[in-house]
Protein backbone atom coordinates (compact mmCIF):
# COMPACT_ATOMS: atom_id res chain seq x y z
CA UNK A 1 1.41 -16.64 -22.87
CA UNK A 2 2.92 -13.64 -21.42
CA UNK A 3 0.22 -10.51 -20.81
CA UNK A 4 2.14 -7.36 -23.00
CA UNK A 5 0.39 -4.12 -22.75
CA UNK A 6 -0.63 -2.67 -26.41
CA UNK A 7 1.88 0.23 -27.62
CA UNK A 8 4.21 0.54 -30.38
CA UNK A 9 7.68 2.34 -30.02
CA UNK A 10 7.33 5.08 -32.59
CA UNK A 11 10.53 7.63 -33.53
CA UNK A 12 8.57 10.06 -31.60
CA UNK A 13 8.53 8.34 -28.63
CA UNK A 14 12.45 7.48 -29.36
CA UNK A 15 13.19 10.80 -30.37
CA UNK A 16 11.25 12.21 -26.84
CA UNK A 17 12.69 9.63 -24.44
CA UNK A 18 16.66 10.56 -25.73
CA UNK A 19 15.44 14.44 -25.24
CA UNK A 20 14.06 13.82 -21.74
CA UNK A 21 17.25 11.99 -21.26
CA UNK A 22 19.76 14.80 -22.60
CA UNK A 23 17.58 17.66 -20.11
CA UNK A 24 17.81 15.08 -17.24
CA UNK A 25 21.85 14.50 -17.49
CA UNK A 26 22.07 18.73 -17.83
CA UNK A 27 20.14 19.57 -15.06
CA UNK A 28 21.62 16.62 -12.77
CA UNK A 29 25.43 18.73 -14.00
CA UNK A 30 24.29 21.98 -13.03
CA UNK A 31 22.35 21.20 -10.22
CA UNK A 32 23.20 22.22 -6.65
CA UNK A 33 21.95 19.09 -4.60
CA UNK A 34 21.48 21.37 -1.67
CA UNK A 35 19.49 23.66 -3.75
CA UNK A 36 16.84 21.31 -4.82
CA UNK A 37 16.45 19.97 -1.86
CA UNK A 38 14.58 23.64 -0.43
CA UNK A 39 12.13 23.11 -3.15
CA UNK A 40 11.34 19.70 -1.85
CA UNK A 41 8.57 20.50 0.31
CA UNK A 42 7.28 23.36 -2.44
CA UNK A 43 6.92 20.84 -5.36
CA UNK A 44 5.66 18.23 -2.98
CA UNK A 45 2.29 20.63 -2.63
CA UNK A 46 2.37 21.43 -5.71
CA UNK A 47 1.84 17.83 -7.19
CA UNK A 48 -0.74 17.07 -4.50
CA UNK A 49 -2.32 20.31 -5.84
CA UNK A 50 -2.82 19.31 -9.20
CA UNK A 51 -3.19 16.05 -8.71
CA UNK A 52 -6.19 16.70 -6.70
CA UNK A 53 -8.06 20.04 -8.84
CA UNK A 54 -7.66 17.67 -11.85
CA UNK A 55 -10.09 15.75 -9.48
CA UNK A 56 -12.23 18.55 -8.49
CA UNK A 57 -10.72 19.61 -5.17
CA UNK A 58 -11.18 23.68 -4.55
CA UNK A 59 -7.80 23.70 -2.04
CA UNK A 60 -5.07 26.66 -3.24
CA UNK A 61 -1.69 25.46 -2.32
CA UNK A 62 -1.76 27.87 0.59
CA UNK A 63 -4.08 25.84 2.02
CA UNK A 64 -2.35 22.61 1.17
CA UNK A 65 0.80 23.90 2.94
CA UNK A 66 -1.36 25.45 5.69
CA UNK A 67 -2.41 21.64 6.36
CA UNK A 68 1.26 20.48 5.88
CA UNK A 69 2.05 22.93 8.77
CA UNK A 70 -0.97 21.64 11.17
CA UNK A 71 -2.95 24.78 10.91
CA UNK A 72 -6.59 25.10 10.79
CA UNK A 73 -8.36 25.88 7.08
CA UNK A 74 -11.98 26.56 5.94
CA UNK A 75 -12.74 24.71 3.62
CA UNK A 76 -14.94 21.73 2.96
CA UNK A 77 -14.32 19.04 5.24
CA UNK A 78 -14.06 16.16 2.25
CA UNK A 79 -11.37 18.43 0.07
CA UNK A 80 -9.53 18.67 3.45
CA UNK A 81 -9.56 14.95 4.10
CA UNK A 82 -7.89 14.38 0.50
CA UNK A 83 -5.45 16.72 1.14
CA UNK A 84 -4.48 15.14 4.20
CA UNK A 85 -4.63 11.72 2.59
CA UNK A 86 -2.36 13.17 -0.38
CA UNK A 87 -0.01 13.98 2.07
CA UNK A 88 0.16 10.93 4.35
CA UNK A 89 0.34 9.16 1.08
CA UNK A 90 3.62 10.56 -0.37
CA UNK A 91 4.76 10.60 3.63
CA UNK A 92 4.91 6.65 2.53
CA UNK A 93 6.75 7.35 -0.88
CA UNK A 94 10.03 6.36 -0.07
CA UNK A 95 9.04 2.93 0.81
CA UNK A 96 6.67 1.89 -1.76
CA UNK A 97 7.95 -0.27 -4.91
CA UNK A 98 6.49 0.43 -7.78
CA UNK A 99 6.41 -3.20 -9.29
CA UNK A 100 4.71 -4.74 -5.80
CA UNK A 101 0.84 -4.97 -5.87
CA UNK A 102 0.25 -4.82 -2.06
CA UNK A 103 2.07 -1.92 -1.69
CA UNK A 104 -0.66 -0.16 -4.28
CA UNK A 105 -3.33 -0.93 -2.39
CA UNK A 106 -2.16 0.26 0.94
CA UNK A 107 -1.51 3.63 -1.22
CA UNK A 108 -5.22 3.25 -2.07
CA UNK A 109 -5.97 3.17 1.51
CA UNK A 110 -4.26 5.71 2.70
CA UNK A 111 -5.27 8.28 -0.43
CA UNK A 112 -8.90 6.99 0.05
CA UNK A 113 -9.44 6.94 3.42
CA UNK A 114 -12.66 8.68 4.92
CA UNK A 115 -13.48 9.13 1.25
CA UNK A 116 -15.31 6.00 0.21
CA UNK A 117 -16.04 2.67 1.90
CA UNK A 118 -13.71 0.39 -0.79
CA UNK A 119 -10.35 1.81 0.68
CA UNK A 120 -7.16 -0.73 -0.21
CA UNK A 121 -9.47 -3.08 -1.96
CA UNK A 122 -10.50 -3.84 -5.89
CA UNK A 123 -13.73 -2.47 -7.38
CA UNK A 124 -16.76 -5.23 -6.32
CA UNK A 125 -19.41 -3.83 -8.99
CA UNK A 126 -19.09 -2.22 -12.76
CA UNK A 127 -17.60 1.58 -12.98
CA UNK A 128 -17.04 3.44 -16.20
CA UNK A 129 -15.82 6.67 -16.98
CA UNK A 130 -17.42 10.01 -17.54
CA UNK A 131 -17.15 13.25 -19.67
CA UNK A 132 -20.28 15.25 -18.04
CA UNK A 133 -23.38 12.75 -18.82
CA UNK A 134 -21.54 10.60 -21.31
CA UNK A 135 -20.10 7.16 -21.02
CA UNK A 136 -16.94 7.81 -22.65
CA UNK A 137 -15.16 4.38 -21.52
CA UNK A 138 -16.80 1.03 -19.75
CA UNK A 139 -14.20 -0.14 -17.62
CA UNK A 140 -13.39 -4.13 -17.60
CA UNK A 141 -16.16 -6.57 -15.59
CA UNK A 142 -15.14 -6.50 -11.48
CA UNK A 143 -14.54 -10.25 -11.40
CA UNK A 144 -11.64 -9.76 -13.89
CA UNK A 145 -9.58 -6.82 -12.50
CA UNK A 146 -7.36 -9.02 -10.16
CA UNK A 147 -6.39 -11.09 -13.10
CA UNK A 148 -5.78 -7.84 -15.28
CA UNK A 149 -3.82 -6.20 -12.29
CA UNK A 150 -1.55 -9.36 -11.16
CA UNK A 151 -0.88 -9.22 -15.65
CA UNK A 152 0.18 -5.42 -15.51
CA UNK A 153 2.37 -5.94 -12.33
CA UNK A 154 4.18 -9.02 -13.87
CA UNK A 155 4.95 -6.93 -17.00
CA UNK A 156 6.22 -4.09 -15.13
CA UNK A 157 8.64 -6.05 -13.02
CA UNK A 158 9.58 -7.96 -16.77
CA UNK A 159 9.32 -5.38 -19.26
CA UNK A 160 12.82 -4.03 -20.55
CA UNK A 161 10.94 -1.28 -21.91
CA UNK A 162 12.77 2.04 -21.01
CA UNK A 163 11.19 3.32 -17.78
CA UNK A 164 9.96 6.74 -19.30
CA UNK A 165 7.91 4.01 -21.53
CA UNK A 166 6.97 1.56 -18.87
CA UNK A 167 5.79 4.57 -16.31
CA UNK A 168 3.59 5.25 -19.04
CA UNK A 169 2.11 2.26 -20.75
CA UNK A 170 1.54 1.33 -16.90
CA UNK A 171 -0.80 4.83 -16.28
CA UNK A 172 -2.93 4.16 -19.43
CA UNK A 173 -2.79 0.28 -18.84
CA UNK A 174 -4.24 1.05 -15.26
CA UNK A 175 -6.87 3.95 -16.21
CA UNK A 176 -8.09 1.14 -18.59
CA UNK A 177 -8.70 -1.24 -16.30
CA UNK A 178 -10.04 1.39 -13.38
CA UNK A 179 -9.29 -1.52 -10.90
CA UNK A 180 -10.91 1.05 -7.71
CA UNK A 181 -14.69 2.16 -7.22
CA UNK A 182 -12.94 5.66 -6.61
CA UNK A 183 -9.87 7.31 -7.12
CA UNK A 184 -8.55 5.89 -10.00
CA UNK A 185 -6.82 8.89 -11.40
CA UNK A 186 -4.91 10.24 -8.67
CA UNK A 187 -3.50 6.71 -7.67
CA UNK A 188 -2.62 6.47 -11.51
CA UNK A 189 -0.17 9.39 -11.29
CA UNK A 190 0.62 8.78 -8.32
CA UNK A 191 2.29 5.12 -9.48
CA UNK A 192 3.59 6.96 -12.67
CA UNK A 193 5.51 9.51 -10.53
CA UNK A 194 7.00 6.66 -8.24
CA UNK A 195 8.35 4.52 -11.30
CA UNK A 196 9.97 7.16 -12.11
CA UNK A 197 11.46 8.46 -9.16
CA UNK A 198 12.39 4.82 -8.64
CA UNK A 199 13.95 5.51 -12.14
CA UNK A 200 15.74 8.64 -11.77
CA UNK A 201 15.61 10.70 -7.83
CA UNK A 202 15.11 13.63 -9.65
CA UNK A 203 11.50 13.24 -10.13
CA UNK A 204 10.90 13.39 -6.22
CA UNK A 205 11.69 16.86 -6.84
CA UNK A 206 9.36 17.73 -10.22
CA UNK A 207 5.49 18.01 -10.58
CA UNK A 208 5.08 16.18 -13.50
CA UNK A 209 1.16 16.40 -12.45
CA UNK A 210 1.14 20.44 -11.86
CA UNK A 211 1.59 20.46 -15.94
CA UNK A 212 -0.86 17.56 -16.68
CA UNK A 213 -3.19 19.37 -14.59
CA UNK A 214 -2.57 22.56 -17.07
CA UNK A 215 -3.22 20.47 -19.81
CA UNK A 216 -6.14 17.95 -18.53
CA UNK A 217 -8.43 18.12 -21.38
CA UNK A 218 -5.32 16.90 -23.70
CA UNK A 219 -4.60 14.36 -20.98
CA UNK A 220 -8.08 12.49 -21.02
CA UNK A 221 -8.05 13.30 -25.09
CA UNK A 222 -4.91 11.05 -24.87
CA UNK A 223 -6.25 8.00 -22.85
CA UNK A 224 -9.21 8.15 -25.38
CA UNK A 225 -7.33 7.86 -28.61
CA UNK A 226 -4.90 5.29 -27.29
CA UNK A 227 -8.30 3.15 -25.75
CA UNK A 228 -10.11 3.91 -29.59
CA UNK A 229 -6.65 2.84 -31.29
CA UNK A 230 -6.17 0.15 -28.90
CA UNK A 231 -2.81 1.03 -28.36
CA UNK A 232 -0.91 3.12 -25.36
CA UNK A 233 1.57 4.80 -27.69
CA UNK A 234 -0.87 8.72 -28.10
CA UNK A 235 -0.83 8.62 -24.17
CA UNK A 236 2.41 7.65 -24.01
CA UNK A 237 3.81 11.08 -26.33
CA UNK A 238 1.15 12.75 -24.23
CA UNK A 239 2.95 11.87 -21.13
CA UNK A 240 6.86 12.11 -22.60
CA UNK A 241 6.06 15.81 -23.76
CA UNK A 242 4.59 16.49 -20.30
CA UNK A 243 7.78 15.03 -18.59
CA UNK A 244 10.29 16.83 -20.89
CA UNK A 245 8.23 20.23 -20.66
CA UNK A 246 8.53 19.82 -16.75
CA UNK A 247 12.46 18.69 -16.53
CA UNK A 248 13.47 21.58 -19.20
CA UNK A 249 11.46 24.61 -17.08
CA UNK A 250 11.90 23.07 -13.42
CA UNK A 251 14.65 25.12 -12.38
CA UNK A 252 15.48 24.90 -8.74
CA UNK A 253 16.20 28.54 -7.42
CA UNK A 254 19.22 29.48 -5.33
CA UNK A 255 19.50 29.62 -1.93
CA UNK A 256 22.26 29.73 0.55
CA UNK A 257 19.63 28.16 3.39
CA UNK A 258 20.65 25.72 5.03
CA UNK A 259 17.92 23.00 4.96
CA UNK A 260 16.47 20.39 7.65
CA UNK A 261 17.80 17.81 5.75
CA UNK A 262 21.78 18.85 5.72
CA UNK A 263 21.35 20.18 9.23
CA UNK A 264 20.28 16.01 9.57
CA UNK A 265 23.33 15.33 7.74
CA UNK A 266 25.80 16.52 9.70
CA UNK A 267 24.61 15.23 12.91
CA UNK A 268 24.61 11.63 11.02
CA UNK A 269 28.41 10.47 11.95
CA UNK A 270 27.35 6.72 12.36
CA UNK A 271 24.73 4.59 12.12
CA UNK A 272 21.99 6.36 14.44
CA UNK A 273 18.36 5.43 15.73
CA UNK A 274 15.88 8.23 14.79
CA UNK A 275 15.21 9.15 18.68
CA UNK A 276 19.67 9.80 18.44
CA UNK A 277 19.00 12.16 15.58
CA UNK A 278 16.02 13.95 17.19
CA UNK A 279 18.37 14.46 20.07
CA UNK A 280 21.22 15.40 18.61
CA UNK A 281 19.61 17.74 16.46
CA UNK A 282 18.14 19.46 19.63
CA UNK A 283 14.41 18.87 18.44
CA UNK A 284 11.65 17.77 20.75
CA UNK A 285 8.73 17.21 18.29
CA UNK A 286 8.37 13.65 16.53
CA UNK A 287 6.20 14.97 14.08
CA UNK A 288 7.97 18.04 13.12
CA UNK A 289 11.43 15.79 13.08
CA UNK A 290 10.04 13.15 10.82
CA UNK A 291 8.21 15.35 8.36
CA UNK A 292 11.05 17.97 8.33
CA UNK A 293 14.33 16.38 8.44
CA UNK A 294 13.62 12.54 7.84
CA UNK A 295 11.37 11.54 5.05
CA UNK A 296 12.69 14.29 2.78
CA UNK A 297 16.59 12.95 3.85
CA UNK A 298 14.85 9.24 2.72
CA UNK A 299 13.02 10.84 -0.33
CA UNK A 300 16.30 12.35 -2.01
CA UNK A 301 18.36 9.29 -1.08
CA UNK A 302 20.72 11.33 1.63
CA UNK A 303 20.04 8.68 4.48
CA UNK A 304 19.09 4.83 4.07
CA UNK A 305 17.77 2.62 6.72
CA UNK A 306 19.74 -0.45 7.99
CA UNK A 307 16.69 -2.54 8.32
CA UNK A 308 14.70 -1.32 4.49
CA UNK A 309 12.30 -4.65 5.06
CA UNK A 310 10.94 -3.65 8.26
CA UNK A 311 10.54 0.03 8.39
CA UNK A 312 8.86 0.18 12.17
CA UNK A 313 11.43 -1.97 13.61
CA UNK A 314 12.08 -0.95 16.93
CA UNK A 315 16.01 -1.61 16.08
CA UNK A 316 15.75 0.88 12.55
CA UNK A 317 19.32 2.90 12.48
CA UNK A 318 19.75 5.51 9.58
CA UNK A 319 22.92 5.77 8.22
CA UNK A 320 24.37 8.07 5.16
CA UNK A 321 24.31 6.81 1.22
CA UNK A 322 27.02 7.77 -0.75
CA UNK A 323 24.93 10.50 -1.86
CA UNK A 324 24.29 11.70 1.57
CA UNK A 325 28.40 11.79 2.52
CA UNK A 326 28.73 13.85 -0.71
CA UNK A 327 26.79 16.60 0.16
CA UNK A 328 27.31 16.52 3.64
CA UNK A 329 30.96 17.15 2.45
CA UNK A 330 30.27 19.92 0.39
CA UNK A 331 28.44 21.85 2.39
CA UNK A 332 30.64 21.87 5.21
């Protein structure tokens, strides 16, 4: 018998997924590709900002970005370490598939590392969850998580289930289960936000998780009425309204900068190894290159790499998507 999550499809949830739909196909029309792609790096701290004070971390987005740019910060040296995690984490975004279980526990490792001792590995001992000194949820015995993961994973690379749905009968499904000793809420969102950006590219570019954070006490209200109802489908409205709020006010600004990633663009006349583009481009840093110009050209789908399998090959060549040429042409 096939494992199927609890959650009923409700006209709400219908009536949300066609309006998250509707905002999506306006803002993809009247969005300047070129213009989002400046507020890449913006929204990027932004999630990891939320993401994290819904978690407890002190860090302002300043400091998040002051990290981002290598610069020293005061602060405490554990909220530091998660920021840096957070951001070596969605470094990796573009290559993790939402539907492949190894690929969620190297997240784990990365987002945890430094942070506890169980980093890329399932929970060995009992955890549950807690609202000040109350038990407010017992999470499933230790022995049984791999069976309940392998289950969620096989739905999600089954279910038909629109992927505004899936995204989020996966997040409650996993919070459930609390398959980690630690960090079981971040690496939640985290897998929401890549199904979706698997989904749709356009939520690469919005912090779904800067609004949950605004509304947190709603958010674990939701993952407590859907575990009393036994059903996904109040955390599931919690997170469509979330979504739609963000695409509807997540206007990208306008700029006539010309960004690292269509400077990359331009340079990209064939298929090129990255140590061609660094020197084309006139850059001397491999740090600053791949941060800058690379992973957010891979993130919005500008570039693709010839060898996807085998991202460290020493033969990788990037080469531009269909996307990529498109812009490339209209800026020039």
């Amino acid at each position: 018998m096939k494992y199927q999550p609890p959650y009923t499809i409700t006209p709400l949830i219908v009536n949300l997924v066609a309006k998250i739909s509707e905002a999506i196909g306006r803002r993809t029309v009247l969005t300047d590709q070129a213009k989002v792609l400046r507020l890449r790096r913006i929204n990027r701290v932004r999630t990891i900002h939320a993401s994290l004070a819904i978690e407890g971390n002190t860090l302002s987005e300043a400091q998040i970005t002051a990290i981002l740019e290598g610069k020293r910060v005061i602060a405490p040296p554990r909220e530091v370490q998660e920021v840096k995690n957070a951001l070596a984490a969605y470094d990796r975004f573009h290559i993790w598939k939402p539907n492949v279980e190894k690929n969620l526990l190297e997240a784990h490792r990365i987002l945890m590392s430094g942070l506890i001792d169980e980093t890329g590995m399932y929970r060995q001992g009992g955890v549950g969850v807690m609202a000040g000194k109350q038990v407010i949820h017992m999470a499933p015995p230790a022995e049984q998580v791999p069976y309940l993961m392998a289950d969620l994973f096989r739905w999600l690379a089954a279910t038909d289930a629109h992927p505004l749905i899936a995204c989020s009968v996966f997040h409650y499904a996993f919070e459930f289960i609390h398959p980690f000793a630690d960090g079981n809420g971040r690496m939640g969102r985290l897998w929401q936000s890549l199904i979706l950006a698997r989904w749709n590219a356009l939520f690469a570019d919005i912090p779904v998780e800067s609004l949950i954070f605004q509304h947190q006490t709603a958010y674990y209200q939701a993952i407590q009425e859907s575990t009393r109802q036994s059903d996904a489908s109040p955390f599931v409205v919690f997170m469509l309204r979330m979504i739609l709020d963000t695409v509807r006010t997540s206007t990208p600004e306008v700029t006539q900068e010309v960004t690292p990633e269509v400077r990359l663009l331009s340079v990209l006349t064939s298929e090129m190894t990255r140590q061609q583009l660094k020197e084309t481009l006139g850059l001397k840093d491999n740090e600053h290159f791949r941060k800058a110009y690379l992973l957010p050209a891979l993130d919005a789908g500008l570039i693709e790499m010839t060898l996807p399998d085998k991202p460290r090959s020493s033969k990788q060549k990037y080469r531009l998507t269909d996307k990529g040429r498109l812009l490339r042409d209209s800026a020039n």
